[in-house]
Each structure stands twice: as structure tokens, then as C-alpha cells.
N, C-alpha and C. Protein backbone atom coordinates (compact mmCIF):
# COMPACT_ATOMS: atom_id res chain seq x y z
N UNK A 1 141.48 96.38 115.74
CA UNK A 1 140.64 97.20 116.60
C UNK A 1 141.24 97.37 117.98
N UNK A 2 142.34 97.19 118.01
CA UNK A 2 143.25 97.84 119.55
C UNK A 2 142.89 98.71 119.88
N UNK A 3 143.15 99.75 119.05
CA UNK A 3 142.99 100.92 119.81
C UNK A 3 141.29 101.48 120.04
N UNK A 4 140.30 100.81 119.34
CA UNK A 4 139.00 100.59 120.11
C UNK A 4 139.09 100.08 121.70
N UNK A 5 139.70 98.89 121.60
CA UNK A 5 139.26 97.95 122.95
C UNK A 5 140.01 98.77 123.88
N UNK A 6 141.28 99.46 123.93
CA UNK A 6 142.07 100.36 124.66
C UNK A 6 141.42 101.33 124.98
N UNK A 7 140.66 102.23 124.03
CA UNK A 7 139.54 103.53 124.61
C UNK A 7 138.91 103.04 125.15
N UNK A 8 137.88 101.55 125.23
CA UNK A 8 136.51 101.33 126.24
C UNK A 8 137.10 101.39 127.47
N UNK A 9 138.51 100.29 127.65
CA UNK A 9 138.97 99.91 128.99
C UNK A 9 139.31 101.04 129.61
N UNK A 10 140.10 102.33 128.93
CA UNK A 10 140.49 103.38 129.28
C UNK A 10 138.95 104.48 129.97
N UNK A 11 137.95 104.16 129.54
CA UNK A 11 136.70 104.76 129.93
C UNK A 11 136.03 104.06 131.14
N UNK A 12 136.12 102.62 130.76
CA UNK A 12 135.35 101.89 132.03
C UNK A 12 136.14 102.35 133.06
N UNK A 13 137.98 102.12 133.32
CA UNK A 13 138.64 102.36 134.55
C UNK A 13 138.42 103.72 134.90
N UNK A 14 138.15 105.04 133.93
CA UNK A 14 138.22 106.19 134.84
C UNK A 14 136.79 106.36 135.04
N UNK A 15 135.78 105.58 134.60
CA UNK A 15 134.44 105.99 135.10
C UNK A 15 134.48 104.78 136.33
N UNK A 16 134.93 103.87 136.43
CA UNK A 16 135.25 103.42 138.24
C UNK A 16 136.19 103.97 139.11
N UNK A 17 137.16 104.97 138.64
CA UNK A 17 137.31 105.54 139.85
C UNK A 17 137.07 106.44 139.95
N UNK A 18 136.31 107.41 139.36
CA UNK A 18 135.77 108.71 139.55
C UNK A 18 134.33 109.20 139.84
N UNK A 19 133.52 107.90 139.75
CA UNK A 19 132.17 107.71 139.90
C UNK A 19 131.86 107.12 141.46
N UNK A 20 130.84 107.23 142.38
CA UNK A 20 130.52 106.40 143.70
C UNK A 20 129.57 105.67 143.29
N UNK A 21 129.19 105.64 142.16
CA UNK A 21 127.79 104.62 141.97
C UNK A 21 128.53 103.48 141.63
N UNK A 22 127.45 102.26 141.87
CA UNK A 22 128.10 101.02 141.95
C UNK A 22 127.85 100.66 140.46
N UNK A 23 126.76 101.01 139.84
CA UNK A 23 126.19 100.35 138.56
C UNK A 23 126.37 101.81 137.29
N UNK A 24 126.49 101.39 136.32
CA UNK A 24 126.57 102.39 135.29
C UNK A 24 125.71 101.54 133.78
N UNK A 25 124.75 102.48 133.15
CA UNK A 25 123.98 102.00 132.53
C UNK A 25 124.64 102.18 130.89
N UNK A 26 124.42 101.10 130.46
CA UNK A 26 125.27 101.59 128.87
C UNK A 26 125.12 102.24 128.25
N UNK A 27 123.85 103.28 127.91
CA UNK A 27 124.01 104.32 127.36
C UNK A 27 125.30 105.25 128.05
N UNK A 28 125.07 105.32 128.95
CA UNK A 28 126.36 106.77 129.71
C UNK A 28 127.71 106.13 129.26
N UNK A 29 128.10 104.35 129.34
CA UNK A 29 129.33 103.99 129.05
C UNK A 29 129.52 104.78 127.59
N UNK A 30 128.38 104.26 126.83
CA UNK A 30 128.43 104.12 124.81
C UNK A 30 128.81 105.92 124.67
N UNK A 31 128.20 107.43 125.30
CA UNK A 31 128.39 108.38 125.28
C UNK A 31 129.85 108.66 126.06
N UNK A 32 130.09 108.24 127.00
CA UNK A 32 131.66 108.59 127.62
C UNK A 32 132.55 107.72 126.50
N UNK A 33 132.30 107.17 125.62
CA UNK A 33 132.96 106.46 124.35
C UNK A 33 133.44 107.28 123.72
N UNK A 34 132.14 108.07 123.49
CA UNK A 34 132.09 108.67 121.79
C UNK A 34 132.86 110.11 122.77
N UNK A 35 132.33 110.61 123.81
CA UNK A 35 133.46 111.89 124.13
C UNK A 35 134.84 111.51 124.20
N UNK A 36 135.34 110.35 124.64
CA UNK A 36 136.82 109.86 124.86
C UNK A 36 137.31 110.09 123.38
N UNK A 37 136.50 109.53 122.76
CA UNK A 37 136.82 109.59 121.24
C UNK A 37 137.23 110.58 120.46
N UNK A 38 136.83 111.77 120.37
CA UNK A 38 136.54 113.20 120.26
C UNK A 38 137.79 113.15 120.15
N UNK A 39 138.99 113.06 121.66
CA UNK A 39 140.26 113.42 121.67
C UNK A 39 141.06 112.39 121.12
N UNK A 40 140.94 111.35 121.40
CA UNK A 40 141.73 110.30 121.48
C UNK A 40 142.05 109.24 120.50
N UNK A 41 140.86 109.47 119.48
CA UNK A 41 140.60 108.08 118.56
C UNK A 41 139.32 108.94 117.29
N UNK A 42 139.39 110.58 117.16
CA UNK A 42 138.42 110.61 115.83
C UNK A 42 137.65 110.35 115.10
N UNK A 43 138.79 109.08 114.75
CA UNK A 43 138.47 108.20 113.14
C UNK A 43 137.54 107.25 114.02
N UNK A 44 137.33 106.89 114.95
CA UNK A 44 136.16 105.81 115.70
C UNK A 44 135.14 106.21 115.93
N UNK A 45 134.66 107.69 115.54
CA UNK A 45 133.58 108.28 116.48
C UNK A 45 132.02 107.85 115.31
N UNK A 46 132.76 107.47 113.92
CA UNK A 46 131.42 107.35 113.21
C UNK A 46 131.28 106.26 113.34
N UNK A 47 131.81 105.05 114.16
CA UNK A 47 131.43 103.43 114.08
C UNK A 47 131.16 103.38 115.70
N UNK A 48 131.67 103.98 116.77
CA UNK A 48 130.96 104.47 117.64
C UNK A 48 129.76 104.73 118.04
N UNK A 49 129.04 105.65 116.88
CA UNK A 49 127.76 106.08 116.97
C UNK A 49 126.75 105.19 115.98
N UNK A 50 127.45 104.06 115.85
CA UNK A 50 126.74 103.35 115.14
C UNK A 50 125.87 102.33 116.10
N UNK A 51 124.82 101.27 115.20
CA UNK A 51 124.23 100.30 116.14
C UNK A 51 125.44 99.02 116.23
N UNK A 52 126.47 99.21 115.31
CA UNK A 52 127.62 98.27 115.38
C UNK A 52 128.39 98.24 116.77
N UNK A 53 128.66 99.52 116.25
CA UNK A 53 129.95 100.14 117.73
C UNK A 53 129.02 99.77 119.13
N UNK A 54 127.76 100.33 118.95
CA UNK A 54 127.37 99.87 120.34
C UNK A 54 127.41 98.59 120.83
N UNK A 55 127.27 97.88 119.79
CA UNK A 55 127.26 96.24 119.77
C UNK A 55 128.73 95.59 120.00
N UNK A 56 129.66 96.12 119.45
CA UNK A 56 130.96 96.43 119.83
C UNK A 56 131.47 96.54 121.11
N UNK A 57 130.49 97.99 121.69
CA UNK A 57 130.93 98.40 123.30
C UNK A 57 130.75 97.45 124.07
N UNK A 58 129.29 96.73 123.87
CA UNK A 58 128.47 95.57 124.95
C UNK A 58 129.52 94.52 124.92
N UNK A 59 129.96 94.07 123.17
CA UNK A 59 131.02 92.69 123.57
C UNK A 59 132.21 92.74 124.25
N UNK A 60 132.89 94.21 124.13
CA UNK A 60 134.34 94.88 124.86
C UNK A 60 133.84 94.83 126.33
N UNK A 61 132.70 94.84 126.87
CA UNK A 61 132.84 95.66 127.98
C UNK A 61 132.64 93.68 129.10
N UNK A 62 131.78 92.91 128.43
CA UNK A 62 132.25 91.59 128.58
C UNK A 62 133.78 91.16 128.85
N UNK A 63 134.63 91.57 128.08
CA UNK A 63 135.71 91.05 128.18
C UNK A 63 136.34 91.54 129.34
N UNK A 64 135.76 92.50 130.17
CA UNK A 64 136.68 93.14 131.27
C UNK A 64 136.09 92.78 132.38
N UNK A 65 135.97 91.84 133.06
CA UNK A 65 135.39 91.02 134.39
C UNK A 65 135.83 91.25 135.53
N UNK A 66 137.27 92.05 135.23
CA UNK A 66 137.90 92.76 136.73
C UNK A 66 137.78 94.28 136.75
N UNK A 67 136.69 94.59 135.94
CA UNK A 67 136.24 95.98 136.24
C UNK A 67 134.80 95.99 136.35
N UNK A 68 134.29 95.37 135.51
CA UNK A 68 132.73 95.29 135.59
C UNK A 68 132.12 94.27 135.09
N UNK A 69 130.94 94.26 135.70
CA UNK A 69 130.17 92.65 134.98
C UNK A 69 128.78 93.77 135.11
N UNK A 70 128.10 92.53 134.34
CA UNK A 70 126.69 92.86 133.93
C UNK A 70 125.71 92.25 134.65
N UNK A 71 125.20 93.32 135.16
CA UNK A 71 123.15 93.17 136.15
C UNK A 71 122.51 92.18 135.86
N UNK A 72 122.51 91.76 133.60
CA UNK A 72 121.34 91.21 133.93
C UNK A 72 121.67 90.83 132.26
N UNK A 73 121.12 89.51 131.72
CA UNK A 73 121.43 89.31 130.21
C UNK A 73 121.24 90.33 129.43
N UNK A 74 120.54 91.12 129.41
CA UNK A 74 120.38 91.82 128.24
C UNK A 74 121.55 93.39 127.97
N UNK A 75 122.25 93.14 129.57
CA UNK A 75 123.58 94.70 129.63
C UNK A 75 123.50 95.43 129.10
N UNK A 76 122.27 96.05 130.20
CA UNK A 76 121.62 97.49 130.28
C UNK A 76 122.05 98.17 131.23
N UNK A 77 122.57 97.24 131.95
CA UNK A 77 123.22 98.06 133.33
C UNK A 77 124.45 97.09 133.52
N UNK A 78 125.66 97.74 134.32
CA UNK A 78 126.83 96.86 134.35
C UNK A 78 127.22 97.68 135.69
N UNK A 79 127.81 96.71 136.71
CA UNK A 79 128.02 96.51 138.13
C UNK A 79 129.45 97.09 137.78
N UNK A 80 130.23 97.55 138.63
CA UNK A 80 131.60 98.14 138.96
C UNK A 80 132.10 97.02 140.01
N UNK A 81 133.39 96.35 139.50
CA UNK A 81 133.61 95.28 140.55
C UNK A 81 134.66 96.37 141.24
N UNK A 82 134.83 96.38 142.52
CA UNK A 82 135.26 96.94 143.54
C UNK A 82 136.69 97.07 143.32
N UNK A 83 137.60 97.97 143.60
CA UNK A 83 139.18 98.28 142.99
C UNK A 83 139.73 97.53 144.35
N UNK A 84 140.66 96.57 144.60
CA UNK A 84 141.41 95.62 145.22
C UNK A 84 142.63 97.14 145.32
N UNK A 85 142.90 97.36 147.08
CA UNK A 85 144.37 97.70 147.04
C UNK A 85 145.22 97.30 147.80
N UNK A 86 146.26 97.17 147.14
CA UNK A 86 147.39 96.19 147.19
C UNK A 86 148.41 96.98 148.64
């Protein structure tokens, strides 16, 4: 599933730098998924739109702690950690 975990990270980073809001709610992440998908990854868009894939998105989007963390246990909403420049 690489090239899953590669489309979320690829979605979370351009929806933090192209967005000013601090928080982004997982439905909009799970839909900027399934559009990334469209071009990028096809064959993902029917496990995507599943209750799997979403379950999928929530555990991927955990793993990325230097882009975003989560509001609140249940990650309904997920915080944008601030871009560090070097």
C-alpha cells in the first residue's frame, strides 16, 4: 500500500500549504483523496470510497505528526502543524 500512504501525504502537504486554516476536518481530507486519486492512483478510488479506506485515511494521517495531529480522539478534525523554514 505505498502508493496509498504516498497519495495521503502528497494531499495532507499540498492542503497545508495552500490552505490558511489551521484545522482541516476529515471528510474534506477523505474527498481531496478520492480527487487526488482520479489522476494519480484510479485503481484506489473504490477502496477509497470505502468505510475501509476511510479507516485507512484516519490511520495514515496518524502517522504524519510533522504535518498534522489530531483535535481530539475521535479525528474529526486534524490541526496543521506549522511549516518550519530553514
Amino acid at each position: 500500500m505505498e502508493r496509498f500512504e504516498e497519495l495521503v501525504k502528497a494531499v495532507v502537504v499540498n492542503m497545508r500549504e495552500i490552505t490558511p486554516r489551521q484545522t482541516v476536518e476529515l471528510g474534506v481530507i477523505h474527498g481531496f483523496c478520492i480527487d487526488a486519486a482520479e489522476t494519480e492512483a484510479p485503481d484506489l478510488i473504490a477502496f477509497l470510497s470505502s468505510v475501509a479506506g476511510l479507516e485507512a485515511i484516519t490511520a495514515q494521517l496518524s502517522r504524519l505528526p510533522q504535518y498534522l495531529t489530531a483535535t481530539a480522539v475521535d479525528g474529526a478534525t486534524w490541526q496543521f502543524v506549522p511549516m518550519v523554514k530553514a
